[in-house]
PDB file of N, CA and C in Angstrom:
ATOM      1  N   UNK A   1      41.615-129.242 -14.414  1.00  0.00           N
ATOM      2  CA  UNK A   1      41.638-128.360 -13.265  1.00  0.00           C
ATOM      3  C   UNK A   1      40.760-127.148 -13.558  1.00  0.00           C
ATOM      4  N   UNK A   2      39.768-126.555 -12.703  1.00  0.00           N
ATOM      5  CA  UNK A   2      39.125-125.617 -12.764  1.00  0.00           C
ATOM      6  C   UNK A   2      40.010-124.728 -11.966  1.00  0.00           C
ATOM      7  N   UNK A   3      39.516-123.494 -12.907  1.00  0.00           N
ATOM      8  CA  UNK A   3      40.847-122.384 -12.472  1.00  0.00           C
ATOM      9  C   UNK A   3      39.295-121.371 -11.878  1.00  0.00           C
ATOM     10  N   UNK A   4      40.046-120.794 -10.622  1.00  0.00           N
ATOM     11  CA  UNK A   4      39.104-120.105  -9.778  1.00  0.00           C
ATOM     12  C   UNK A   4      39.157-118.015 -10.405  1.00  0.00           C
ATOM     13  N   UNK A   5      37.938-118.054 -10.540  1.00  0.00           N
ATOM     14  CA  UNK A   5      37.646-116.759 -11.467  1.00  0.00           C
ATOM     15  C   UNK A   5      38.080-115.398 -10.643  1.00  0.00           C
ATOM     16  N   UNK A   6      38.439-114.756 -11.123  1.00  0.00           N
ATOM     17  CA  UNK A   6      39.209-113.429 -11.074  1.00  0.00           C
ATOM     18  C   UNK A   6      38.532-112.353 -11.325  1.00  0.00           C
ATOM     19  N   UNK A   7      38.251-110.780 -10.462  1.00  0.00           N
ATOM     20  CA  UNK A   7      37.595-110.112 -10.925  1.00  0.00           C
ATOM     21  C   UNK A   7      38.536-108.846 -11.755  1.00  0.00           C
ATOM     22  N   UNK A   8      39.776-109.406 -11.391  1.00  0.00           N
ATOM     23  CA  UNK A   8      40.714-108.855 -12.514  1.00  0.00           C
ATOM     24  C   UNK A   8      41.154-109.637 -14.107  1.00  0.00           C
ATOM     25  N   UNK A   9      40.877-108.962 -15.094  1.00  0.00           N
ATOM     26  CA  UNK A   9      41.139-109.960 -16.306  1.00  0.00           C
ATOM     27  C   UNK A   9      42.686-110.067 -16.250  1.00  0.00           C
ATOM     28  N   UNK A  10      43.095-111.298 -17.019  1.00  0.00           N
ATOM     29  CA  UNK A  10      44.430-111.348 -16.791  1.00  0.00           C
ATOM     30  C   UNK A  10      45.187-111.226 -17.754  1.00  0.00           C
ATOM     31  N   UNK A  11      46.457-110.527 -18.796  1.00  0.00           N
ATOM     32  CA  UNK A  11      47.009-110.136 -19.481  1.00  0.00           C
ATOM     33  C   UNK A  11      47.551-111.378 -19.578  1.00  0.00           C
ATOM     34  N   UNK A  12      47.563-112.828 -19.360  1.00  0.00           N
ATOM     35  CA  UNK A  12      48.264-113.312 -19.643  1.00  0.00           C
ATOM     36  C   UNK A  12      47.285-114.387 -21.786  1.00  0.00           C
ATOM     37  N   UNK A  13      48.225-114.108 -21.849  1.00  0.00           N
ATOM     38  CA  UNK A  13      47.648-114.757 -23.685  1.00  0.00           C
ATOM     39  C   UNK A  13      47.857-116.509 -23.063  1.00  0.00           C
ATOM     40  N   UNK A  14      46.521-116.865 -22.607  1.00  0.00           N
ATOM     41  CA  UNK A  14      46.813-118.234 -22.476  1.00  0.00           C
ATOM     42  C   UNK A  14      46.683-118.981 -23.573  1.00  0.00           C
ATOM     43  N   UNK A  15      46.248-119.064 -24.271  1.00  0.00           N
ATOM     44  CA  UNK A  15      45.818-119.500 -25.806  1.00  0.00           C
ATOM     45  C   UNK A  15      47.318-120.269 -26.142  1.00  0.00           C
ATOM     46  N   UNK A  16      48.665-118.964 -26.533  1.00  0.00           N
ATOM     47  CA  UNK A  16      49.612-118.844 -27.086  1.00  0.00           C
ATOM     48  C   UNK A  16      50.287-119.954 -26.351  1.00  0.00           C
ATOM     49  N   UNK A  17      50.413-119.619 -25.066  1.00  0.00           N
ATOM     50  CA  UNK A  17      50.844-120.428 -23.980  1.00  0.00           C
ATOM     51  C   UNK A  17      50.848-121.576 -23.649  1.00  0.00           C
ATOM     52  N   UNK A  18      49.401-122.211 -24.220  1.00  0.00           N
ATOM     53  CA  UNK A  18      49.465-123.840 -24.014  1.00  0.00           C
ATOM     54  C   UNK A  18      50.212-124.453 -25.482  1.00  0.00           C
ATOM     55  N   UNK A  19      50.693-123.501 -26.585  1.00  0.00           N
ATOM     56  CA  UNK A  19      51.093-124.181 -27.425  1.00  0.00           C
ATOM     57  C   UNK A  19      52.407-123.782 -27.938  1.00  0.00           C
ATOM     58  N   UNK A  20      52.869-123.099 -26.634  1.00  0.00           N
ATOM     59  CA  UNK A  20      54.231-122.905 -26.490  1.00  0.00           C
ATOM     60  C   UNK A  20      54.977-124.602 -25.884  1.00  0.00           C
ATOM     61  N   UNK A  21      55.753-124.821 -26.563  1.00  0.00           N
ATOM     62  CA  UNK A  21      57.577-125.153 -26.216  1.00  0.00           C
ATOM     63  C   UNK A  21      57.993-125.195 -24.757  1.00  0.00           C
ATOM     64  N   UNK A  22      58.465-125.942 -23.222  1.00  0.00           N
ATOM     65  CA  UNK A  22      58.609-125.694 -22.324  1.00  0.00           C
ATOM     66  C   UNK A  22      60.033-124.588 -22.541  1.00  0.00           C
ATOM     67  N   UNK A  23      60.992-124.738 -23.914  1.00  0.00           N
ATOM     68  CA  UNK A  23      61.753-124.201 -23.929  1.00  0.00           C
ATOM     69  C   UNK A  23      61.478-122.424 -23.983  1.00  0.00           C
ATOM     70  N   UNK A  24      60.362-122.560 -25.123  1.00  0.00           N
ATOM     71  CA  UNK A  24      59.987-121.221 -25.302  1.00  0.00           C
ATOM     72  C   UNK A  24      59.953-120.226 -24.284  1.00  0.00           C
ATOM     73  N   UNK A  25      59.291-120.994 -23.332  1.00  0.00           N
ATOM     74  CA  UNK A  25      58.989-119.831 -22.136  1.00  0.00           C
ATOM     75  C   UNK A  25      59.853-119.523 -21.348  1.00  0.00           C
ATOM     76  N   UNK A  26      59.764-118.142 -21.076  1.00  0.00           N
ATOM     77  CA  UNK A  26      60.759-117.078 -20.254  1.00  0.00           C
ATOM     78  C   UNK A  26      60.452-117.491 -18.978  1.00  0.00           C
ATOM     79  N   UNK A  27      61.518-117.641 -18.355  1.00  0.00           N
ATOM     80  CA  UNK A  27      61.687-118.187 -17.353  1.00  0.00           C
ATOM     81  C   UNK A  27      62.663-117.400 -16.263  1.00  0.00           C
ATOM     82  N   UNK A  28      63.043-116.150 -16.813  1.00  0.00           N
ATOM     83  CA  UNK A  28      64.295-115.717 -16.365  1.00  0.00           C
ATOM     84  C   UNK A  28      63.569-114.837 -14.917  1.00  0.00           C
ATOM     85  N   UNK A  29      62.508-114.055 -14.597  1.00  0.00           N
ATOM     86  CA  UNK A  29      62.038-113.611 -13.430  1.00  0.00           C
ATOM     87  C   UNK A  29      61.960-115.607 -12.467  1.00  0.00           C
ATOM     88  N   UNK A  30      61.958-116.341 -12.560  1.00  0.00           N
ATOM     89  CA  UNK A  30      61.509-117.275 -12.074  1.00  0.00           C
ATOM     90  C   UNK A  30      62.685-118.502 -11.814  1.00  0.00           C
ATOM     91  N   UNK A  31      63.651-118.322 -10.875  1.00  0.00           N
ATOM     92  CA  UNK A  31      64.990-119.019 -11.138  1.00  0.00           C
ATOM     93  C   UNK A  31      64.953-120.410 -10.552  1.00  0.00           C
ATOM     94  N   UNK A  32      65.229-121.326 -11.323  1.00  0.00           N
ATOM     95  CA  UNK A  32      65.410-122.650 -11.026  1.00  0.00           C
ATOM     96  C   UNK A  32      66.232-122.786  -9.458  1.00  0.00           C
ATOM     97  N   UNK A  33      65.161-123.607  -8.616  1.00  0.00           N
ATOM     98  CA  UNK A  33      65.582-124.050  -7.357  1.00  0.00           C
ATOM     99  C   UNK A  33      67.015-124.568  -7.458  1.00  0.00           C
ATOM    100  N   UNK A  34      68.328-124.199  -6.530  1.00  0.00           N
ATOM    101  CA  UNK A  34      69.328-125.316  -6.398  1.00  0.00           C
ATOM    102  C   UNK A  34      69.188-125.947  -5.057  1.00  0.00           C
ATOM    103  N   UNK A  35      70.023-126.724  -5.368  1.00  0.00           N
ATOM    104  CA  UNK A  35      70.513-127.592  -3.953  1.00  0.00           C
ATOM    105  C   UNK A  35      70.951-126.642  -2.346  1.00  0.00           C
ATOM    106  N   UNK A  36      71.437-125.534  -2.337  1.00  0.00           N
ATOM    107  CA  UNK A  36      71.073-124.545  -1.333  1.00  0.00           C
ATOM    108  C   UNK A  36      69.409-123.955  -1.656  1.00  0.00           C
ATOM    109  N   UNK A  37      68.684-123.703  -2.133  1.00  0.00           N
ATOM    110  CA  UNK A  37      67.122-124.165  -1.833  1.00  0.00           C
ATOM    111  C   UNK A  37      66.910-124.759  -0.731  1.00  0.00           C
ATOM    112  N   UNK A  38      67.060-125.921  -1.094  1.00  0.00           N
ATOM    113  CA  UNK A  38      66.302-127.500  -0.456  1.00  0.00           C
ATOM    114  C   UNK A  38      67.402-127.582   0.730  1.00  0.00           C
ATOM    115  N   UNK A  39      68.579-127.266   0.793  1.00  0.00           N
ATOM    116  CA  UNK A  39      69.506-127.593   1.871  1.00  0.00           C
ATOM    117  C   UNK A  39      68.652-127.082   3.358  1.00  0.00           C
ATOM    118  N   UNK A  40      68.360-126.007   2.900  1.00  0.00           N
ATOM    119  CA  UNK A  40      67.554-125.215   4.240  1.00  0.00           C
ATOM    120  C   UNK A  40      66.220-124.861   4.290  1.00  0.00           C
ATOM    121  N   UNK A  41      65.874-125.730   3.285  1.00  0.00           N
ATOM    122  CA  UNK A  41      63.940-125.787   3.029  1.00  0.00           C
ATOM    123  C   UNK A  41      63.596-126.831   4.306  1.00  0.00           C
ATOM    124  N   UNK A  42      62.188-126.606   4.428  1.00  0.00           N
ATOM    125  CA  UNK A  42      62.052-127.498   5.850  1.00  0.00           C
ATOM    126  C   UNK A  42      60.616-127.654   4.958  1.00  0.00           C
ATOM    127  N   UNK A  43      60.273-128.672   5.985  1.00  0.00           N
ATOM    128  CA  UNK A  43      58.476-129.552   5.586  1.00  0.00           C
ATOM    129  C   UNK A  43      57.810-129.188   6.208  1.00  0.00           C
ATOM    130  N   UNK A  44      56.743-128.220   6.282  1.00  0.00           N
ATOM    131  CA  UNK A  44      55.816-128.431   7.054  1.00  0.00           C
ATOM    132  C   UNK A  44      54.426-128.932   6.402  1.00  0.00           C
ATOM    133  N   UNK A  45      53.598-129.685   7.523  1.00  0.00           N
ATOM    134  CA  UNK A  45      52.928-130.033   6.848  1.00  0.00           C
ATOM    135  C   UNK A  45      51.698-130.156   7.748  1.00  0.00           C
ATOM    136  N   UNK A  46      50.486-129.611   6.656  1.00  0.00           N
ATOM    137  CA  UNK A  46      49.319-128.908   7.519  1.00  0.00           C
ATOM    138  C   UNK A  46      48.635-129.979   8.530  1.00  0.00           C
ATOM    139  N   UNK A  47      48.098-129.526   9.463  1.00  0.00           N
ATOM    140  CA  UNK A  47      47.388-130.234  10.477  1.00  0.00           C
ATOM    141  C   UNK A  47      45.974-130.847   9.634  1.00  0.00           C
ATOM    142  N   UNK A  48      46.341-132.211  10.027  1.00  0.00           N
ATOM    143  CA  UNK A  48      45.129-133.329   9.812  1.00  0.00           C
ATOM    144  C   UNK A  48      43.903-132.333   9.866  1.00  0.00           C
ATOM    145  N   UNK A  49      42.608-132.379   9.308  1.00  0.00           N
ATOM    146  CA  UNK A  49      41.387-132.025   9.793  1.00  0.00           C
ATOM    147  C   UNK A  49      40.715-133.087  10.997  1.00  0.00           C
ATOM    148  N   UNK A  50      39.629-132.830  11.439  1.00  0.00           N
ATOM    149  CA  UNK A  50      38.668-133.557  12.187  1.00  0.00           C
ATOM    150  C   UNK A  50      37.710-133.993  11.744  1.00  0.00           C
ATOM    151  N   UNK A  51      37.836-135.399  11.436  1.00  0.00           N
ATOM    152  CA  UNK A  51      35.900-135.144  10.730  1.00  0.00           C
ATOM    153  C   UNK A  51      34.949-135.208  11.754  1.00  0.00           C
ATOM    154  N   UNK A  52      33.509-134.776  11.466  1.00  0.00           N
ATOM    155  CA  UNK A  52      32.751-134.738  12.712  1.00  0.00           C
ATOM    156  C   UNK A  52      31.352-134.884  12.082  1.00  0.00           C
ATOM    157  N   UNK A  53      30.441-135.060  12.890  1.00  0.00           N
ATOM    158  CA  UNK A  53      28.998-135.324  12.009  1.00  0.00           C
ATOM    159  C   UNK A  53      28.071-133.650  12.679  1.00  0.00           C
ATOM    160  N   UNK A  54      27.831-132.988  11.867  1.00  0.00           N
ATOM    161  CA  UNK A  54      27.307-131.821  12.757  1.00  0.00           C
ATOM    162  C   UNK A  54      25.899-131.421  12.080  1.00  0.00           C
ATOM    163  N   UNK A  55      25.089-130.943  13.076  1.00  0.00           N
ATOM    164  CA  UNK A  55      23.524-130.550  12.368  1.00  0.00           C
ATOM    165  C   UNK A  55      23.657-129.239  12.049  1.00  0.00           C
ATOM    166  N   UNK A  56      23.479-128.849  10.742  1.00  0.00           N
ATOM    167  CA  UNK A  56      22.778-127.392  10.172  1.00  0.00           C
ATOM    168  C   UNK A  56      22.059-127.141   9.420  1.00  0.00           C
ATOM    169  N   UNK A  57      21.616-126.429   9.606  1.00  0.00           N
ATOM    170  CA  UNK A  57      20.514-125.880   8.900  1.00  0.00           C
ATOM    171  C   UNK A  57      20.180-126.027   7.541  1.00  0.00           C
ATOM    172  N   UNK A  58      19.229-126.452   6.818  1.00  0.00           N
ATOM    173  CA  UNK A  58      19.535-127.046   5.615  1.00  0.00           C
ATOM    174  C   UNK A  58      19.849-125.959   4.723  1.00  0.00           C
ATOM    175  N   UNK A  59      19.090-124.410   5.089  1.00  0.00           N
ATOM    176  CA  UNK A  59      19.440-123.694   4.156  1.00  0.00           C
ATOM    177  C   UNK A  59      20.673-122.880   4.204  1.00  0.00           C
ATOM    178  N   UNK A  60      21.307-123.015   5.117  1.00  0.00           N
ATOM    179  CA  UNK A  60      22.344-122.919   5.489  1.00  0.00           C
ATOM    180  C   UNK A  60      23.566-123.814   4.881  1.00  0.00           C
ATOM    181  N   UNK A  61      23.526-124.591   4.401  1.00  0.00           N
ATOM    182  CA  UNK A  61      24.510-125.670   3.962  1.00  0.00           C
ATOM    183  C   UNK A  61      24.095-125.695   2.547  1.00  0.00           C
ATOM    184  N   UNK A  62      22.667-125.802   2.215  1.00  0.00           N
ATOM    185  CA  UNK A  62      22.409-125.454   0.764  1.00  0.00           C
ATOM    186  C   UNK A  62      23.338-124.074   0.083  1.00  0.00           C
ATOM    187  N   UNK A  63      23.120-122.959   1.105  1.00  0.00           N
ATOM    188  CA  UNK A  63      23.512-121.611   0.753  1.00  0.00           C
ATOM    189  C   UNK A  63      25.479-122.411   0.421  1.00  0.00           C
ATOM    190  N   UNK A  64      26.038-122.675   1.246  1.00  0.00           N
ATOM    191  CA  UNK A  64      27.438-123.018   1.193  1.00  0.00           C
ATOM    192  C   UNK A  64      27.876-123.943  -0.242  1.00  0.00           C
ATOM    193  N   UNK A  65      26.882-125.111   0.047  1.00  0.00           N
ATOM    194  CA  UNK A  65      26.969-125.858  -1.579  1.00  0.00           C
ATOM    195  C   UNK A  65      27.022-125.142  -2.220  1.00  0.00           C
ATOM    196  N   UNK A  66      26.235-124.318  -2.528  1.00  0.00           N
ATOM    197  CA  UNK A  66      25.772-123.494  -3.777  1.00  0.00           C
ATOM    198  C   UNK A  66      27.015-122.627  -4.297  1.00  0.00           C
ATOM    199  N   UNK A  67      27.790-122.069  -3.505  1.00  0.00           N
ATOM    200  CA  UNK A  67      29.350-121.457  -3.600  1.00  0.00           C
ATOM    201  C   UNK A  67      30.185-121.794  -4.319  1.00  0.00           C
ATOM    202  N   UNK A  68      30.094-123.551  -4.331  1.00  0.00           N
ATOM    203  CA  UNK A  68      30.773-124.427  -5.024  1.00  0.00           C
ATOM    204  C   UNK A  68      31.903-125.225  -4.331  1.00  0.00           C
ATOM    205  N   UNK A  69      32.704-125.948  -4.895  1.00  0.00           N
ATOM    206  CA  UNK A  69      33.740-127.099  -4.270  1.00  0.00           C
ATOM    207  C   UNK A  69      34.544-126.082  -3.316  1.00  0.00           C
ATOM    208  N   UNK A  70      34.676-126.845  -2.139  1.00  0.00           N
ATOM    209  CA  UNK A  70      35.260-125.878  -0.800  1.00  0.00           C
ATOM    210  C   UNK A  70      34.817-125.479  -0.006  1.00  0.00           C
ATOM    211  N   UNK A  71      33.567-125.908  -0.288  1.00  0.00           N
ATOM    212  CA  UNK A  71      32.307-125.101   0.468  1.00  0.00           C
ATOM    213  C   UNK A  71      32.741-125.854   2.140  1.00  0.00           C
ATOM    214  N   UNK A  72      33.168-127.112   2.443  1.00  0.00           N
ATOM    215  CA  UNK A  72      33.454-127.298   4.030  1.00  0.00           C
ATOM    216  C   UNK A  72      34.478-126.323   4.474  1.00  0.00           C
ATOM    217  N   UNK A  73      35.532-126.255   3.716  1.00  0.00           N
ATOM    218  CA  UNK A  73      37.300-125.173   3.619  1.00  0.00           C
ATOM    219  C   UNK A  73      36.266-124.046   4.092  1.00  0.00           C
ATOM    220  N   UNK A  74      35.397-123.755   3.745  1.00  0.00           N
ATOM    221  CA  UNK A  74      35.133-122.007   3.906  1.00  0.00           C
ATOM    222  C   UNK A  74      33.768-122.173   4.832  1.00  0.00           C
ATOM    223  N   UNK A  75      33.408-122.963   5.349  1.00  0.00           N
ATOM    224  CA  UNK A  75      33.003-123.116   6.649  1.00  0.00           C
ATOM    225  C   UNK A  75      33.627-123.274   7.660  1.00  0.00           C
ATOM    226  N   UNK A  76      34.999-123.953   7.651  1.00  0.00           N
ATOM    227  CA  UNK A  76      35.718-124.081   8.417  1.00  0.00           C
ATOM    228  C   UNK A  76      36.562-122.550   8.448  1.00  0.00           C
ATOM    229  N   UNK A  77      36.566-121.844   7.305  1.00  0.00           N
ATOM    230  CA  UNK A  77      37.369-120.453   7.891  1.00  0.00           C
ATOM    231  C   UNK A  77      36.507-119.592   8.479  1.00  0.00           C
ATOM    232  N   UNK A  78      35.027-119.635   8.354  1.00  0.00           N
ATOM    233  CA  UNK A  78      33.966-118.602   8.944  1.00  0.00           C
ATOM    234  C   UNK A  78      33.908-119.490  10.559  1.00  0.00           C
ATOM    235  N   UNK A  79      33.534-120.537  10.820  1.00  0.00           N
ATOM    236  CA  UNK A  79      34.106-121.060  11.916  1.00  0.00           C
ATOM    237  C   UNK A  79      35.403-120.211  12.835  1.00  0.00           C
ATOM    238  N   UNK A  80      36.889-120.667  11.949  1.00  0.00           N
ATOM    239  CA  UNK A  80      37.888-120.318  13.112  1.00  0.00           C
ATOM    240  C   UNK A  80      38.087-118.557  13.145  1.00  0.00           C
ATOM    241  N   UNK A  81      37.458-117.610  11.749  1.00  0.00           N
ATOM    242  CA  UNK A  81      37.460-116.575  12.505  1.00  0.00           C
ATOM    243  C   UNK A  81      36.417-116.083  13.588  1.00  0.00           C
ATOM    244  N   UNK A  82      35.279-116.527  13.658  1.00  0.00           N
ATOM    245  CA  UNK A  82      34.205-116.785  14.776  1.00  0.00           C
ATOM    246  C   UNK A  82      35.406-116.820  16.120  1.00  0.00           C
ATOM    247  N   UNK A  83      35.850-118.230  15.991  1.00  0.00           N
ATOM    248  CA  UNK A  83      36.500-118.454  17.155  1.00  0.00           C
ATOM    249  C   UNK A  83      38.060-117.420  17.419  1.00  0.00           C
ATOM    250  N   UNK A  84      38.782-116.895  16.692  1.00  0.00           N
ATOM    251  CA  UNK A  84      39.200-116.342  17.216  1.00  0.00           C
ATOM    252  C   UNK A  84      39.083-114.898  17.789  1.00  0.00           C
ATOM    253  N   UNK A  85      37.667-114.431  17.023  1.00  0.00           N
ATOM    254  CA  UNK A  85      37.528-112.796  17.456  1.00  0.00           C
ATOM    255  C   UNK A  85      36.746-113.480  19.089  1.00  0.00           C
ATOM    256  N   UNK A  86      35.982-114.264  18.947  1.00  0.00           N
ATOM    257  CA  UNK A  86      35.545-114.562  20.861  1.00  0.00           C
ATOM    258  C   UNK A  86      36.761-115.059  21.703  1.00  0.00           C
ATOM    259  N   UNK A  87      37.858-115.333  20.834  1.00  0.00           N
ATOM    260  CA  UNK A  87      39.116-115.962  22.361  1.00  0.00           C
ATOM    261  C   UNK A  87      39.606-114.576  22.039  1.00  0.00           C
ATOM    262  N   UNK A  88      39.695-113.852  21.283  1.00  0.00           N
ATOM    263  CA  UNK A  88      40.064-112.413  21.880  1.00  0.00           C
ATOM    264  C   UNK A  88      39.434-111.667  23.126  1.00  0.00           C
ATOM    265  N   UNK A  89      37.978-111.998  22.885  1.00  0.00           N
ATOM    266  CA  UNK A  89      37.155-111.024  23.825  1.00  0.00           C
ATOM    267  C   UNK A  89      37.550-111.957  24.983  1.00  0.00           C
ATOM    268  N   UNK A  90      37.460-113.444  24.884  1.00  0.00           N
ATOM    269  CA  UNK A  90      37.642-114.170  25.987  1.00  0.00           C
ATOM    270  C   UNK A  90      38.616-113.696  26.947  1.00  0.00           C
ATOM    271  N   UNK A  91      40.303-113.769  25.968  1.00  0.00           N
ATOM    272  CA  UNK A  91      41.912-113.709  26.532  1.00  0.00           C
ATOM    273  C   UNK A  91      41.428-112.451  27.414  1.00  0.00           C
ATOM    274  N   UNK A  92      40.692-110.974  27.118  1.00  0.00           N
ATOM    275  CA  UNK A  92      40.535-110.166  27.496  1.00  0.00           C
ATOM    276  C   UNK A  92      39.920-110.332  29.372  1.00  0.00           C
ATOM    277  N   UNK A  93      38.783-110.613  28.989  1.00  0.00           N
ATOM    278  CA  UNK A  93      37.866-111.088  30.314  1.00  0.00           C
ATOM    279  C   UNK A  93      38.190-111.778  31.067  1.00  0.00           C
ATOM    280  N   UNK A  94      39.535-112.954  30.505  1.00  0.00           N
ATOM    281  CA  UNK A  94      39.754-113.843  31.442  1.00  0.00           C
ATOM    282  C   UNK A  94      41.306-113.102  32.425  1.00  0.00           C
ATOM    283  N   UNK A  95      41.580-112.386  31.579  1.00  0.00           N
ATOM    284  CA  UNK A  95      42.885-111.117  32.237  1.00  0.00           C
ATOM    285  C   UNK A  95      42.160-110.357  33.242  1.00  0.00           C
ATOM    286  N   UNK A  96      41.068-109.887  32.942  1.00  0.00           N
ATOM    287  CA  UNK A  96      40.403-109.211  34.122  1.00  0.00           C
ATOM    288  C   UNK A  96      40.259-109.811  34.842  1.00  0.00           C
ATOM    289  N   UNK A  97      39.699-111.137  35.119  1.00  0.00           N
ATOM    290  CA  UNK A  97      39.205-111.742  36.099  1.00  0.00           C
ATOM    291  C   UNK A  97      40.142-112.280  37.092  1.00  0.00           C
ATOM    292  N   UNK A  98      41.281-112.854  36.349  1.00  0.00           N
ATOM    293  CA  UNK A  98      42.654-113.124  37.144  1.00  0.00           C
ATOM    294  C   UNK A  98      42.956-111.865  37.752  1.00  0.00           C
ATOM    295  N   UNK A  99      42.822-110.407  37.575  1.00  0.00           N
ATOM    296  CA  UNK A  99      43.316-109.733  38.052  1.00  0.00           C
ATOM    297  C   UNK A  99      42.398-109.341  39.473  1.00  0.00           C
ATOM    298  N   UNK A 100      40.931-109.238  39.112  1.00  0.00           N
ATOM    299  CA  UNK A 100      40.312-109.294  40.213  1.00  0.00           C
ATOM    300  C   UNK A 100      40.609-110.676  41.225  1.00  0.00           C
ATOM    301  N   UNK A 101      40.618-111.347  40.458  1.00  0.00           N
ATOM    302  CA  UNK A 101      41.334-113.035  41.722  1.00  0.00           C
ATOM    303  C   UNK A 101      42.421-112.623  42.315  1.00  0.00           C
ATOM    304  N   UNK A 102      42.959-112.068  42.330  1.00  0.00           N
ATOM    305  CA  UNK A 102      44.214-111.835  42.190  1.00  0.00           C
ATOM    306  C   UNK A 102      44.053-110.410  43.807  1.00  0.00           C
ATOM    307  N   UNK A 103      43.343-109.948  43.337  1.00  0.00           N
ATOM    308  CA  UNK A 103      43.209-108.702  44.527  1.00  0.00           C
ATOM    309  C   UNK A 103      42.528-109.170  45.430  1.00  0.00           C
ATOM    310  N   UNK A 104      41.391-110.188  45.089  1.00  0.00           N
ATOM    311  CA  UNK A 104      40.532-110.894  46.270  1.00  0.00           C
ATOM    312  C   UNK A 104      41.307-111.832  46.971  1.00  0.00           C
ATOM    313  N   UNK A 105      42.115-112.401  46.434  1.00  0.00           N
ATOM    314  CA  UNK A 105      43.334-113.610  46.813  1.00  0.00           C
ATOM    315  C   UNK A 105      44.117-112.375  47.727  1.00  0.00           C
ATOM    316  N   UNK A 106      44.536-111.337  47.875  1.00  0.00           N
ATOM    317  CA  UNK A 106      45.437-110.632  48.659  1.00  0.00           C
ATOM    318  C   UNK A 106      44.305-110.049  50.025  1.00  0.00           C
ATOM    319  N   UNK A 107      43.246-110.036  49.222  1.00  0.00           N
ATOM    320  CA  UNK A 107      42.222-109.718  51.112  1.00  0.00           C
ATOM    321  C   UNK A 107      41.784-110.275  51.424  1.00  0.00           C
ATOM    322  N   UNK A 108      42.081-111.734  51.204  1.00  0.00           N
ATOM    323  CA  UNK A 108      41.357-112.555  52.190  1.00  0.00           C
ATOM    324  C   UNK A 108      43.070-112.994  53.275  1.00  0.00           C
ATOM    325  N   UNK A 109      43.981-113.222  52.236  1.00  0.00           N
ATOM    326  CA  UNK A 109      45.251-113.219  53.250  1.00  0.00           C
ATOM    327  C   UNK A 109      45.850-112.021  54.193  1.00  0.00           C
ATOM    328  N   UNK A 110      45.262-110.568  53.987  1.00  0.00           N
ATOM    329  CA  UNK A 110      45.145-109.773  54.904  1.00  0.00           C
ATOM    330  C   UNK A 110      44.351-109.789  55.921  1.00  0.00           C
ATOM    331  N   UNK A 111      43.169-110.537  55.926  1.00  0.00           N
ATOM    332  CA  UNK A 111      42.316-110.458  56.958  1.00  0.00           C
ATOM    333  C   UNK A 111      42.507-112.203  57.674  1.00  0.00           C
ATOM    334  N   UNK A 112      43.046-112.935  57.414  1.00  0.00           N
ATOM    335  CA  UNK A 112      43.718-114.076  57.712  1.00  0.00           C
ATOM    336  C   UNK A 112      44.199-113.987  59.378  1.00  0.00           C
TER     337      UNK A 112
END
């Protein structure tokens, strides 16, 4: 497993650690799951992806490779925040517009 780099160093003595004992290690901040755990634990479980065939830019996808493994994961998050700051502006514009429908819908049934 490649462990993803940190721009904080980490105090932990891994060295010591892989040649520790499962007994050795302190465990006491970290309390063994019981059966009330799991009684009221629930599953969720993430939504399928989509696969799709899409054209970009080569240096554009080069630039993403180059990032390293995940590189679709983090296209797909620059993607859905894209999409949700425009269904913000959208939810916005489309409230206005119902509201102007909404006043034009009352003068045309006044002049009816």
């Amino acid at each position: 497993m490649k462990l993803k780099s940190s721009k904080k160093q980490s105090k932990t003595n891994w060295e010591k650690l892989s040649t520790m004992e499962d007994s050795e290690i302190n465990l006491s901040d970290s309390p063994e799951l019981d059966e009330s755990f799991f009684a009221n634990a629930t599953i969720r479980m993430p939504e399928p992806k989509k696969s799709v065939s899409m054209r970009i830019d080569q240096d554009v996808l080069e630039w993403y490779k180059h990032q390293g493994p995940g590189y679709q994961t983090r296209m797909n998050a620059v993607l859905r925040m894209y999409m949700r700051a425009k269904s913000n502006i959208s939810k916005n514009l489309l409230s206005k517009s119902r509201k102007v429908s909404r006043q034009n819908s009352k003068k045309v049934v006044k002049k009816s």
